[in-house]
PDB file of N, CA and C in Angstrom:
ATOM      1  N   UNK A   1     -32.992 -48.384 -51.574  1.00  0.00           N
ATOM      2  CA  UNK A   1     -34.331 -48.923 -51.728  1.00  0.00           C
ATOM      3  C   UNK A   1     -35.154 -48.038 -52.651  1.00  0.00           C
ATOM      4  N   UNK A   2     -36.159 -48.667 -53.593  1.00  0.00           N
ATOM      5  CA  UNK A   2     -36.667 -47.695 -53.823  1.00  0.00           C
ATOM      6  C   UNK A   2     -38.185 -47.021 -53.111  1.00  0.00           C
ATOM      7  N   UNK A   3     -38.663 -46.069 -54.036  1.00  0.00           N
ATOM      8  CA  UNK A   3     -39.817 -45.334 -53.208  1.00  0.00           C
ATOM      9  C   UNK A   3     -40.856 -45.988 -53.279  1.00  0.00           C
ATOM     10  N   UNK A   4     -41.028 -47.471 -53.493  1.00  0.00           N
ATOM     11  CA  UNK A   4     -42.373 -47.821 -53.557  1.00  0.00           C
ATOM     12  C   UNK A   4     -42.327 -48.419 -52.369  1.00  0.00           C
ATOM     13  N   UNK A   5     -40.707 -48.955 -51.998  1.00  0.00           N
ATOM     14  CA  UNK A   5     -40.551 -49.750 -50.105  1.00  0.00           C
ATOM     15  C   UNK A   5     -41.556 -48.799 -49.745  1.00  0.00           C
ATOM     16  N   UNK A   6     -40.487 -47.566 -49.825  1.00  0.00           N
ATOM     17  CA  UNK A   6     -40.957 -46.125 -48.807  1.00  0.00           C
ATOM     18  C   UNK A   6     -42.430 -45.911 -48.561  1.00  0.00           C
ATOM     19  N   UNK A   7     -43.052 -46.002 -49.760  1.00  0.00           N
ATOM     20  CA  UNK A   7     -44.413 -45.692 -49.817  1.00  0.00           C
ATOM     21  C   UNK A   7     -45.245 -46.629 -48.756  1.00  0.00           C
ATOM     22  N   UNK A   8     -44.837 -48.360 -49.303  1.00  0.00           N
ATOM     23  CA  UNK A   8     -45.630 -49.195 -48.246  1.00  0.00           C
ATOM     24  C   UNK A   8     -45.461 -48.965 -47.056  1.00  0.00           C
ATOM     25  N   UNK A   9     -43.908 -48.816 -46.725  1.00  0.00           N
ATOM     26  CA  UNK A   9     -43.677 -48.518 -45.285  1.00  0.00           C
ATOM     27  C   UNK A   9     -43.957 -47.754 -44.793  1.00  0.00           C
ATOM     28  N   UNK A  10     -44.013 -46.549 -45.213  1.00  0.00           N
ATOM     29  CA  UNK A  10     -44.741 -44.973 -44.921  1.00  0.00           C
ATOM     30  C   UNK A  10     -46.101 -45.330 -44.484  1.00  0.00           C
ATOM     31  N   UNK A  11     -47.171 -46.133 -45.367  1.00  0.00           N
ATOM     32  CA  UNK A  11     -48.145 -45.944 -45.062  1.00  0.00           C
ATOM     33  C   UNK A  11     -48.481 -46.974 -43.933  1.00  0.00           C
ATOM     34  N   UNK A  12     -47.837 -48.426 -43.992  1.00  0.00           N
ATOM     35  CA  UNK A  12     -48.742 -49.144 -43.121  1.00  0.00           C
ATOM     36  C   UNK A  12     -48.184 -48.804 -41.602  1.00  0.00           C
ATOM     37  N   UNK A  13     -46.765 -47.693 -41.268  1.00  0.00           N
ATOM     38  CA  UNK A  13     -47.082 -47.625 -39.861  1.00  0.00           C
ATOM     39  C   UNK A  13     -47.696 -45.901 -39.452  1.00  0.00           C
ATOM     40  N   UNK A  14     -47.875 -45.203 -40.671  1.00  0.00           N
ATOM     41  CA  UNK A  14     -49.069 -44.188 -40.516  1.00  0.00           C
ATOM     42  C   UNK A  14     -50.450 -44.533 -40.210  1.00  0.00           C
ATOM     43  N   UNK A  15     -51.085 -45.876 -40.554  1.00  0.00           N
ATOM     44  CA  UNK A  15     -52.097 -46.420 -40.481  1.00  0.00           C
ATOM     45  C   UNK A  15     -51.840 -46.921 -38.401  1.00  0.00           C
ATOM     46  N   UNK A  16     -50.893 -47.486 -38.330  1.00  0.00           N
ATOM     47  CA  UNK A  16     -51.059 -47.662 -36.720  1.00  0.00           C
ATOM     48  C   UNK A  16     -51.756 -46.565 -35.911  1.00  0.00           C
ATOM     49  N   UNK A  17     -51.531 -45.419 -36.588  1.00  0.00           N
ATOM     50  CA  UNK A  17     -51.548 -43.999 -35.917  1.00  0.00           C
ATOM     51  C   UNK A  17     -53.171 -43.677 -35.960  1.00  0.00           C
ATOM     52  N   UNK A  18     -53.482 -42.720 -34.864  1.00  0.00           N
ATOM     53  CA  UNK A  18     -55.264 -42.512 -34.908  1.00  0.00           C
ATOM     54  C   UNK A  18     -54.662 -40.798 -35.352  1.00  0.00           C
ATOM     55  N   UNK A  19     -53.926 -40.170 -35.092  1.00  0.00           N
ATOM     56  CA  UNK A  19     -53.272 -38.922 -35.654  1.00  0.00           C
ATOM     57  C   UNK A  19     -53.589 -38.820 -37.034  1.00  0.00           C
ATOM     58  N   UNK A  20     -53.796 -37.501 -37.722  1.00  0.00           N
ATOM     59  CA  UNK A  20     -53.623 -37.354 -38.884  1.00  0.00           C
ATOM     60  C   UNK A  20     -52.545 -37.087 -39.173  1.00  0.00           C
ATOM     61  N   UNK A  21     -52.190 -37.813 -39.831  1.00  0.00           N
ATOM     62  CA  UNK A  21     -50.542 -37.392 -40.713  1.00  0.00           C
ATOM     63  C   UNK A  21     -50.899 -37.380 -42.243  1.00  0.00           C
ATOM     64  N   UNK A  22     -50.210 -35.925 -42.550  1.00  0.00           N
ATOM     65  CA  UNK A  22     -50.403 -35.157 -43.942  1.00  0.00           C
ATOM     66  C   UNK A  22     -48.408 -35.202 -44.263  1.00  0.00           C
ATOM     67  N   UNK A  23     -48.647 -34.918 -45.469  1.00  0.00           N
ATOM     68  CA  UNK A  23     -47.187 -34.590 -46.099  1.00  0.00           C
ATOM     69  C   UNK A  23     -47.417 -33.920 -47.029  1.00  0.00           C
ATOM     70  N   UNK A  24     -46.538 -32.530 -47.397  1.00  0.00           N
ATOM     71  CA  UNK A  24     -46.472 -31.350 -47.828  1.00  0.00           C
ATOM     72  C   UNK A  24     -45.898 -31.491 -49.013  1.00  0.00           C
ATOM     73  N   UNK A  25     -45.622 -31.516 -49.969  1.00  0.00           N
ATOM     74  CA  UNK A  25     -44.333 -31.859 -50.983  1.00  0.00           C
ATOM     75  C   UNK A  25     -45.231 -30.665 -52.300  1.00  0.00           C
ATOM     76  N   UNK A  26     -44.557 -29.184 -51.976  1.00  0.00           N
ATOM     77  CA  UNK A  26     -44.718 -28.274 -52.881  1.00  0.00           C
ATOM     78  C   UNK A  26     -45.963 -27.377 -52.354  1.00  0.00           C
ATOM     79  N   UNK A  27     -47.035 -27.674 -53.596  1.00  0.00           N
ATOM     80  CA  UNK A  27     -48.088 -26.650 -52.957  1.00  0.00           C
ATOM     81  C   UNK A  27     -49.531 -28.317 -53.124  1.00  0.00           C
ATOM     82  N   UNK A  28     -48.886 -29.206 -52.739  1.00  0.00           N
ATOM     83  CA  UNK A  28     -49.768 -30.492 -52.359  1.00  0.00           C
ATOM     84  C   UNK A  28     -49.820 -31.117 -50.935  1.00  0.00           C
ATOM     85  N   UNK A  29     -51.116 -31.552 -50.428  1.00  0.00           N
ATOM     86  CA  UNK A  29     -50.995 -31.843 -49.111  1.00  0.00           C
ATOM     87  C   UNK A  29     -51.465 -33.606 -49.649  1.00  0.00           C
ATOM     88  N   UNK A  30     -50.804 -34.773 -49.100  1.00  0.00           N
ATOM     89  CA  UNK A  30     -51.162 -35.553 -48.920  1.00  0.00           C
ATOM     90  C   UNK A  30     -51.189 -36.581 -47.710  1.00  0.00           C
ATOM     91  N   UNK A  31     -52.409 -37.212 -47.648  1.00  0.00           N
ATOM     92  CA  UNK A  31     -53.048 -38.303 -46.066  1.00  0.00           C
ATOM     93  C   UNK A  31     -51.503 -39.488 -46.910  1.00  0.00           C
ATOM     94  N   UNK A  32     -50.624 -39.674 -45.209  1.00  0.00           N
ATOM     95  CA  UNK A  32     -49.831 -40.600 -45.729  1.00  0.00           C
ATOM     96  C   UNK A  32     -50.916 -41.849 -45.387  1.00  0.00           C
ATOM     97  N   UNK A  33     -51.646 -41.711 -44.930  1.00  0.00           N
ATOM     98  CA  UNK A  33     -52.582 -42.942 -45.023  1.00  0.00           C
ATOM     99  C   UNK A  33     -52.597 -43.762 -46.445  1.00  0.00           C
ATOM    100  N   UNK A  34     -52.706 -42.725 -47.228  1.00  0.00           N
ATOM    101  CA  UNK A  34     -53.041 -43.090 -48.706  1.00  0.00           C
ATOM    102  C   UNK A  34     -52.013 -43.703 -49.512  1.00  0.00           C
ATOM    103  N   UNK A  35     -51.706 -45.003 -49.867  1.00  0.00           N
ATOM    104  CA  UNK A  35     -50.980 -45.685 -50.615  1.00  0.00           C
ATOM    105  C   UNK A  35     -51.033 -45.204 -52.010  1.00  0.00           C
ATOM    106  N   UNK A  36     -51.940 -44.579 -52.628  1.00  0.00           N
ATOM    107  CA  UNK A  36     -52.295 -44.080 -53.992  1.00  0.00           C
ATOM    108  C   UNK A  36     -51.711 -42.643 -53.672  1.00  0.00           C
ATOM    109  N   UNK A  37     -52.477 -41.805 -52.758  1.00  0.00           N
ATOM    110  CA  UNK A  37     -51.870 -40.329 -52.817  1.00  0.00           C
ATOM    111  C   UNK A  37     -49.970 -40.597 -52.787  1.00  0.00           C
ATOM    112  N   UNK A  38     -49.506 -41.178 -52.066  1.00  0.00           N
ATOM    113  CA  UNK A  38     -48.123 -40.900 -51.520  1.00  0.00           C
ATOM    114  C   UNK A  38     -47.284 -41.766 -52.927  1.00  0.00           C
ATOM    115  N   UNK A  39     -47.673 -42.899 -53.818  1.00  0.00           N
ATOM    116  CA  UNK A  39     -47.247 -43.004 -55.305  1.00  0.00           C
ATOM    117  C   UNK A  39     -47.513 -41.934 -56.352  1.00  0.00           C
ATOM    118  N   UNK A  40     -48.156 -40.882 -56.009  1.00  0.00           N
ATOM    119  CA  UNK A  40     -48.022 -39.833 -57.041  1.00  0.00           C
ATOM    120  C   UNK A  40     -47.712 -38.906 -56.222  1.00  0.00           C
ATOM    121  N   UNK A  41     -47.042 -38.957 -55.440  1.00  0.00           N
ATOM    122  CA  UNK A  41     -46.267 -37.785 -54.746  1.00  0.00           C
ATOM    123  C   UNK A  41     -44.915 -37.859 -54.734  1.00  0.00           C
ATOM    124  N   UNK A  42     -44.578 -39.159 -53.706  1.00  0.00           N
ATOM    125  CA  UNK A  42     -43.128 -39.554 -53.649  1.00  0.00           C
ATOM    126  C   UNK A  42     -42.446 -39.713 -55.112  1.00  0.00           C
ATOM    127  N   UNK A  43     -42.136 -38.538 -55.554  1.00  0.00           N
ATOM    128  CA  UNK A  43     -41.145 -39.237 -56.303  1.00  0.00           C
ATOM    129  C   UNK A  43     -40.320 -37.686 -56.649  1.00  0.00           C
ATOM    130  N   UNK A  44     -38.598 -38.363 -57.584  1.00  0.00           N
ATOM    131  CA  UNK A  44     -37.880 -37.256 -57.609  1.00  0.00           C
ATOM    132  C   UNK A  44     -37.207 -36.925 -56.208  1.00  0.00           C
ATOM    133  N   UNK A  45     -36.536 -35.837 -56.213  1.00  0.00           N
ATOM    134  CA  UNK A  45     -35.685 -35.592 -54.941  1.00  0.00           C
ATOM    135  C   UNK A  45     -36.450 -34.237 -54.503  1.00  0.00           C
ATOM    136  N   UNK A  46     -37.652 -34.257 -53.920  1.00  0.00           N
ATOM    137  CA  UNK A  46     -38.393 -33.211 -53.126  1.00  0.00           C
ATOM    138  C   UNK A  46     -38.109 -32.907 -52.065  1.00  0.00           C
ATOM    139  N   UNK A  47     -38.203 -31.753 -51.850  1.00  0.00           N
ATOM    140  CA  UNK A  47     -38.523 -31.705 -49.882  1.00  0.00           C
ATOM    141  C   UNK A  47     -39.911 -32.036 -49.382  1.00  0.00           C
ATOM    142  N   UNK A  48     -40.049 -32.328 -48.444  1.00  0.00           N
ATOM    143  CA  UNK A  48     -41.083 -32.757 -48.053  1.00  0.00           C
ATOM    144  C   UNK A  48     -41.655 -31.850 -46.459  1.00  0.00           C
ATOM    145  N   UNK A  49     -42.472 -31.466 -45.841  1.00  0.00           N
ATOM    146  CA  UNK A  49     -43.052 -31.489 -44.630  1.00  0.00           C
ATOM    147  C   UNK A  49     -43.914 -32.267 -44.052  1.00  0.00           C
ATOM    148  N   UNK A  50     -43.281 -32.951 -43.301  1.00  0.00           N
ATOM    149  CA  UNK A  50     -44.748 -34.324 -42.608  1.00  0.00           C
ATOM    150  C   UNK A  50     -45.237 -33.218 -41.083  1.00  0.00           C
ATOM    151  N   UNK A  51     -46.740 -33.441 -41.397  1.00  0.00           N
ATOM    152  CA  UNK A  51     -47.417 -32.563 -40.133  1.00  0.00           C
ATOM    153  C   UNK A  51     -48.350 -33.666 -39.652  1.00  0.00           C
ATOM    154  N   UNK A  52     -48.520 -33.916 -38.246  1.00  0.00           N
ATOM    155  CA  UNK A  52     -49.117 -34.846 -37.878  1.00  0.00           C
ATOM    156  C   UNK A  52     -49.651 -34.213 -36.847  1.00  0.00           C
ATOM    157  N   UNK A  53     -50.923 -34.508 -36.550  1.00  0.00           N
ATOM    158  CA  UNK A  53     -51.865 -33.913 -34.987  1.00  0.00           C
ATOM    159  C   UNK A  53     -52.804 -34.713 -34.424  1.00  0.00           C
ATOM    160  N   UNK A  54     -52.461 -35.065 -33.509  1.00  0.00           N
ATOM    161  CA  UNK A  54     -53.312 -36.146 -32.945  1.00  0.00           C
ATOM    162  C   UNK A  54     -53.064 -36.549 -31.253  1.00  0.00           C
ATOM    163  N   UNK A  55     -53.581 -37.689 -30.907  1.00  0.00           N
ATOM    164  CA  UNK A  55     -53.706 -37.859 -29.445  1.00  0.00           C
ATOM    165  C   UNK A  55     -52.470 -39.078 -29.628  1.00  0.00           C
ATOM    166  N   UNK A  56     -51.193 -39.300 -30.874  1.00  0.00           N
ATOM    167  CA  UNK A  56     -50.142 -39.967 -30.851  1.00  0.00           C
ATOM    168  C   UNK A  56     -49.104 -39.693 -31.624  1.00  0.00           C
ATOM    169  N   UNK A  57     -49.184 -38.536 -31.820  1.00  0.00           N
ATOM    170  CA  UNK A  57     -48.531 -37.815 -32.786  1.00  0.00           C
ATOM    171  C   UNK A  57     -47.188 -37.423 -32.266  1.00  0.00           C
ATOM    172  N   UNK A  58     -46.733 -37.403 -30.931  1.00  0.00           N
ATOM    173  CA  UNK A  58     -45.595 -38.095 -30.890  1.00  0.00           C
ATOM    174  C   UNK A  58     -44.731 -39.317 -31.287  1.00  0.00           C
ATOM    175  N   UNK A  59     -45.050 -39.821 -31.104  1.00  0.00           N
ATOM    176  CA  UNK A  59     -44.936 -41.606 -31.479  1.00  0.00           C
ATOM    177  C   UNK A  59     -44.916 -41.735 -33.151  1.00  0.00           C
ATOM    178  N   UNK A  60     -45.590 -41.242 -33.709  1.00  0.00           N
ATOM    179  CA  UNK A  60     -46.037 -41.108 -35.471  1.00  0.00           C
ATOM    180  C   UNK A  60     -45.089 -40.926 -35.825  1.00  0.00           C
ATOM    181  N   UNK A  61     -44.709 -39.186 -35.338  1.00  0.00           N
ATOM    182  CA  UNK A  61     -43.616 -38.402 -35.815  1.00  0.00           C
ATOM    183  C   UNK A  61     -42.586 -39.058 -35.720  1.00  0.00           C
ATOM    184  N   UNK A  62     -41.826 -39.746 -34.952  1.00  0.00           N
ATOM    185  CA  UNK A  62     -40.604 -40.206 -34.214  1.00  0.00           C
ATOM    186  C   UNK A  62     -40.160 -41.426 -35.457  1.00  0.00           C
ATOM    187  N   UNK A  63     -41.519 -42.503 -35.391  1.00  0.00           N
ATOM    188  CA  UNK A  63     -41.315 -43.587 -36.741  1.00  0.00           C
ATOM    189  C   UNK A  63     -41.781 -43.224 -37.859  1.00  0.00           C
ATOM    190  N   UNK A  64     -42.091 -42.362 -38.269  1.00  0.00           N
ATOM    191  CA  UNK A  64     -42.024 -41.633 -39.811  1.00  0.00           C
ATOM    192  C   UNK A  64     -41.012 -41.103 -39.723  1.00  0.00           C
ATOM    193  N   UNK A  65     -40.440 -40.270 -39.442  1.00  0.00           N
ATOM    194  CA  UNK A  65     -39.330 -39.874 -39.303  1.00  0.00           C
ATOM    195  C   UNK A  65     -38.095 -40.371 -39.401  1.00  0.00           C
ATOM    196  N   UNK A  66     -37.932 -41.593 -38.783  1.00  0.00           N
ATOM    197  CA  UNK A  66     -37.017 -42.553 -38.962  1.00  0.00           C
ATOM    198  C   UNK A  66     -37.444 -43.524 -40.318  1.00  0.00           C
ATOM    199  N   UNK A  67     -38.411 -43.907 -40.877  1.00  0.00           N
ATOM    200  CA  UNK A  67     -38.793 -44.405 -41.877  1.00  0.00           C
ATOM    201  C   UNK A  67     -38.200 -43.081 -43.575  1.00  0.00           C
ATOM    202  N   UNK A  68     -38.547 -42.068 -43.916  1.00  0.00           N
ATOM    203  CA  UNK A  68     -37.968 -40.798 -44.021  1.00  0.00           C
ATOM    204  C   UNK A  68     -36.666 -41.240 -44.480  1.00  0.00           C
ATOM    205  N   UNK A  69     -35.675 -41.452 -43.105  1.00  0.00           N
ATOM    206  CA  UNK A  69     -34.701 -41.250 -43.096  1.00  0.00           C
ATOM    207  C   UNK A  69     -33.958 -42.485 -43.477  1.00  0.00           C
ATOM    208  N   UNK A  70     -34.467 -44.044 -43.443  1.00  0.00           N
ATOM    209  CA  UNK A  70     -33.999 -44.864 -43.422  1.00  0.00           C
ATOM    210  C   UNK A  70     -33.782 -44.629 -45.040  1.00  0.00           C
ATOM    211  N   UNK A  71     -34.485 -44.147 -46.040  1.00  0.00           N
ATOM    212  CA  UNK A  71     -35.051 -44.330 -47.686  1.00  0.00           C
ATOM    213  C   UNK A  71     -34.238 -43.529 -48.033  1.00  0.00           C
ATOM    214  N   UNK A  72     -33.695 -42.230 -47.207  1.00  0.00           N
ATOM    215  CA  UNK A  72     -33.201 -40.770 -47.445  1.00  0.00           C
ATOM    216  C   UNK A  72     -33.564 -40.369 -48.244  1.00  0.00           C
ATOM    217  N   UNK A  73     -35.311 -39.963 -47.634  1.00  0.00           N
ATOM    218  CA  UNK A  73     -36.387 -38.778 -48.268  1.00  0.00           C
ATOM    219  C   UNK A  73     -35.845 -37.501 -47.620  1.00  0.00           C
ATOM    220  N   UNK A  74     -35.881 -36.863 -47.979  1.00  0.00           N
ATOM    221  CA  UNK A  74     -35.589 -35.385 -47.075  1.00  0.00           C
ATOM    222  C   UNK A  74     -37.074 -34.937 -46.986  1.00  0.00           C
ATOM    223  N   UNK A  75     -37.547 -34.855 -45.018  1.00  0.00           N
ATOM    224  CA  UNK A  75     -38.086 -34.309 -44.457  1.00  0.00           C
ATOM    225  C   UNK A  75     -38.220 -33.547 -43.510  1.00  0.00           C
ATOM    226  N   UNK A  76     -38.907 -32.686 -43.112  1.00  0.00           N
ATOM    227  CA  UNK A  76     -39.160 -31.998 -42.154  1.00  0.00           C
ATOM    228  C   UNK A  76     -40.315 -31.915 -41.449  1.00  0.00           C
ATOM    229  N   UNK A  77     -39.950 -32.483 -40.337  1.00  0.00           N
ATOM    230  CA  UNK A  77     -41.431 -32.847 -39.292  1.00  0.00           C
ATOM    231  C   UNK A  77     -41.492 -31.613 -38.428  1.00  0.00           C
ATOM    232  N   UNK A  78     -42.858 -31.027 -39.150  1.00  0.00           N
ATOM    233  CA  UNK A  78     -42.935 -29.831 -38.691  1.00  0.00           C
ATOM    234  C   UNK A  78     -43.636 -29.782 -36.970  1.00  0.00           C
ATOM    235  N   UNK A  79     -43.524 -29.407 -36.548  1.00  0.00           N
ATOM    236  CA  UNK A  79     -43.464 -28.853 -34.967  1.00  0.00           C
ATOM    237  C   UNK A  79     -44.798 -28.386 -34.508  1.00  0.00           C
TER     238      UNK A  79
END
C-alpha cells in the first residue's frame, strides 16, 4: 500500500482518540491528528517513535500500532 493509505488511516483512527498522539521521525515531532503534518513526514524508510498520553492511550497505542504495522512503517511505541 502506499503511504498516503497509511496517512488517512493513521489519522482518522488517531482522531477517535482524546489522547495526544505525536510521532517522532528524526529531530521532528508530529500531531498524527494532522493529515498535512504526517504527508510531509511519512515518507522514505524512517524510523519512527509514536508517543501517545492520554486518558486512552492504551487503546490508541495498540491500533496505531497495528495500523504501523499493517503498511510496514517501522515504529516504536514508546512506553
Amino acid at each position: 500500500m502506499s503511504n498516503n493509505a497509511a496517512i488517512v488511516e493513521l489519522s482518522q483512527a488517531a482522531n477517535k482518540y482524546r489522547s495526544s498522539i505525536v510521532l517522532q521521525a528524526e529531530n521532528k515531532y508530529i500531531d498524527v491528528k494532522s493529515i498535512l503534518g504526517l504527508f510531509t513526514t511519512l515518507v522514505g524508510n524512517l524510523s519512527y517513535e509514536l508517543h501517545v498520553h492520554g486518558p486512552d492511550a492504551e487503546e490508541a497505542k495498540k491500533e496505531l500500532g497495528d495500523i504501523f504495522a499493517k503498511h510496514n512503517l517501522n515504529v516504536k511505541v514508546v512506553e
